[in-house]
C-alpha atoms as a PDB file:
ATOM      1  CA  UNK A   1       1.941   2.667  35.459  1.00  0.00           C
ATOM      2  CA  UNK A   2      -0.607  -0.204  33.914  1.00  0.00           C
ATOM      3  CA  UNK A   3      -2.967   2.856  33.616  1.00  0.00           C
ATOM      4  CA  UNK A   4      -0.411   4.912  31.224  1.00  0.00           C
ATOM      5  CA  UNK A   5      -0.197   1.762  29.056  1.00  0.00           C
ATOM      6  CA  UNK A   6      -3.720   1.549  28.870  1.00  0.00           C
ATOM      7  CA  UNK A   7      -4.073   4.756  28.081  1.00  0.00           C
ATOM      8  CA  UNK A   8      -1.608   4.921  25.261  1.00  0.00           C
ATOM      9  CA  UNK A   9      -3.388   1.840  23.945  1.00  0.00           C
ATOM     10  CA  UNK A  10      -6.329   4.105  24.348  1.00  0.00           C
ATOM     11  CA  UNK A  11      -5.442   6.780  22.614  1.00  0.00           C
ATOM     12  CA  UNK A  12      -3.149   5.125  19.756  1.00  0.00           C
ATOM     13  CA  UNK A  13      -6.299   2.727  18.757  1.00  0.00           C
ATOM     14  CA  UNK A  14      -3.565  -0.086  19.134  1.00  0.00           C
ATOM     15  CA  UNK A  15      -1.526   1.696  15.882  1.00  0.00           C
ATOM     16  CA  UNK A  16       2.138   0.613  17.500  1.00  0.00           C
ATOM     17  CA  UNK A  17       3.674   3.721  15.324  1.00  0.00           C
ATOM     18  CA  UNK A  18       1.210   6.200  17.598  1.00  0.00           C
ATOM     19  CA  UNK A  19       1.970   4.463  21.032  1.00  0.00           C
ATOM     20  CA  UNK A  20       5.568   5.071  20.355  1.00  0.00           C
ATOM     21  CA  UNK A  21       5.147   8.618  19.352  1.00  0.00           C
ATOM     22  CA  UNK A  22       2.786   8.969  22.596  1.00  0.00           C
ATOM     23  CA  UNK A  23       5.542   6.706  24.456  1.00  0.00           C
ATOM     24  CA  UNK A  24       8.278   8.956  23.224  1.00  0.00           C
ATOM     25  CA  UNK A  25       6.498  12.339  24.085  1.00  0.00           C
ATOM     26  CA  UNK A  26       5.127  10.960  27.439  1.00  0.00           C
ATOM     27  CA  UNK A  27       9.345  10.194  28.338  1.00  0.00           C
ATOM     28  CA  UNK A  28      10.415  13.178  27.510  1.00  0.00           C
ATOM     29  CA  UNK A  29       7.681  15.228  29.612  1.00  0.00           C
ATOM     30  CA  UNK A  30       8.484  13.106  32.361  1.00  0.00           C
ATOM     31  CA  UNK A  31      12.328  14.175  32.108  1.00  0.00           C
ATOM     32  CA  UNK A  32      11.422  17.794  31.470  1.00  0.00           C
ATOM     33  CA  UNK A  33       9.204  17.675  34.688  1.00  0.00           C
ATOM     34  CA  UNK A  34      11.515  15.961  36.886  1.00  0.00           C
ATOM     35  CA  UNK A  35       9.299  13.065  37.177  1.00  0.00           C
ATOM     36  CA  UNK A  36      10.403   9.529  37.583  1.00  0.00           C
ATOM     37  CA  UNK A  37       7.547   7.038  37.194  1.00  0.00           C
ATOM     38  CA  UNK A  38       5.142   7.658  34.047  1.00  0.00           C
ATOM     39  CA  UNK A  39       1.837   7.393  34.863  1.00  0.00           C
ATOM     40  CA  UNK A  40      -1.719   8.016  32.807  1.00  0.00           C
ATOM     41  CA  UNK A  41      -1.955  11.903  33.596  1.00  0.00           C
ATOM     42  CA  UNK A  42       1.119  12.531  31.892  1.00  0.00           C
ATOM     43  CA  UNK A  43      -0.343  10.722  29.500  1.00  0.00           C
ATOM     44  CA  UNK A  44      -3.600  12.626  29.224  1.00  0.00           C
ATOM     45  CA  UNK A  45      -0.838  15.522  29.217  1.00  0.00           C
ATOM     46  CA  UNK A  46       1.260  14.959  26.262  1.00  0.00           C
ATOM     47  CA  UNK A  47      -2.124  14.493  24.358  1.00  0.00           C
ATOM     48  CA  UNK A  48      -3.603  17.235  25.259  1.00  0.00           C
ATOM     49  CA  UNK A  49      -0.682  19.432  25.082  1.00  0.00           C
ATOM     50  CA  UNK A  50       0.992  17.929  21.556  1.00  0.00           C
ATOM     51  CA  UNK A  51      -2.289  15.930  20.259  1.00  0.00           C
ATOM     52  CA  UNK A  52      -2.008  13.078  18.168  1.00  0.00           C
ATOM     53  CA  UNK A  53      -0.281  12.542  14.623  1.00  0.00           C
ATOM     54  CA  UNK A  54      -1.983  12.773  11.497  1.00  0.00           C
ATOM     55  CA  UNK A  55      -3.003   8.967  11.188  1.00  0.00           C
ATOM     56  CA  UNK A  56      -4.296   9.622   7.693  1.00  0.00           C
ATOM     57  CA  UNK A  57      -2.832   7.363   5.146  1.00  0.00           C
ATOM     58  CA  UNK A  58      -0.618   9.146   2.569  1.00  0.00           C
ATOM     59  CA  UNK A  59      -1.894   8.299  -0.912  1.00  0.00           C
ATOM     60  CA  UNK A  60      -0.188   5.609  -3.165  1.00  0.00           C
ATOM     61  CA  UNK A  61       2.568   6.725  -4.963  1.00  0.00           C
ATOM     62  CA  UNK A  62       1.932   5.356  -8.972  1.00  0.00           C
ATOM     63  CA  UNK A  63       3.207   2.112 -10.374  1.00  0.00           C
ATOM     64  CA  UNK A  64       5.940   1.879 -12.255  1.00  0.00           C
ATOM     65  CA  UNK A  65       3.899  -0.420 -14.808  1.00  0.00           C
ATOM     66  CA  UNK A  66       1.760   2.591 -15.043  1.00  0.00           C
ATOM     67  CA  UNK A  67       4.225   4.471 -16.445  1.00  0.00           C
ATOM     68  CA  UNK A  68       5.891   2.069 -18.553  1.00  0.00           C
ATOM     69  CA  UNK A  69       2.625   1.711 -20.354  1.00  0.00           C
ATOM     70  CA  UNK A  70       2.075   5.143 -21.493  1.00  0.00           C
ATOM     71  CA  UNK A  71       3.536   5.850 -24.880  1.00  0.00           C
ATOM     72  CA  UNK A  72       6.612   8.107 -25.071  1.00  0.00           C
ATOM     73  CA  UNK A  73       7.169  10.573 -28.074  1.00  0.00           C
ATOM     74  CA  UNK A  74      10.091  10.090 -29.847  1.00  0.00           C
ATOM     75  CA  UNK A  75      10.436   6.491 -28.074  1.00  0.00           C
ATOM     76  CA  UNK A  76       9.759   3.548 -30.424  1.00  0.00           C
ATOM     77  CA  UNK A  77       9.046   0.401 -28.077  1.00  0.00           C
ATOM     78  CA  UNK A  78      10.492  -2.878 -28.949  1.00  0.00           C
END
């Protein structure tokens, strides 16, 4: 089993929100096969077979100070 964990570190990049998703995936193949210990070809499995998340950063979302500075027809600022 150390070699599953090192794999997930492996294959996360040490991103704790992808080791959970690989944990997570790697449990529930486990189940489905019937197996009882986890151990790195499962591991190798679920990647393979379900790949990795998008790790791509979504982009920030626009201040609110942004918008507040715009000028607003019909609006007369204080």
């Amino acid at each position: 089993m150390p070699e599953a964990v090192e794999q997930i570190y492996k294959y996360s990049r040490g991103e704790p929100r992808l080791q959970v998703i690989l944990a997570q995936n790697a449990l529930l193949g486990a189940f489905l096969m019937g197996v009882q210990n986890i151990d790195a070809k499962i591991i190798h499995e679920v990647v393979r077979d379900r790949g990795l998340p998008d790790t791509t950063l979504e982009p920030e979302p626009p201040s609110i100070e942004r918008h507040i500075k715009k000028d607003v027809k019909g609006v007369k600022k204080s």
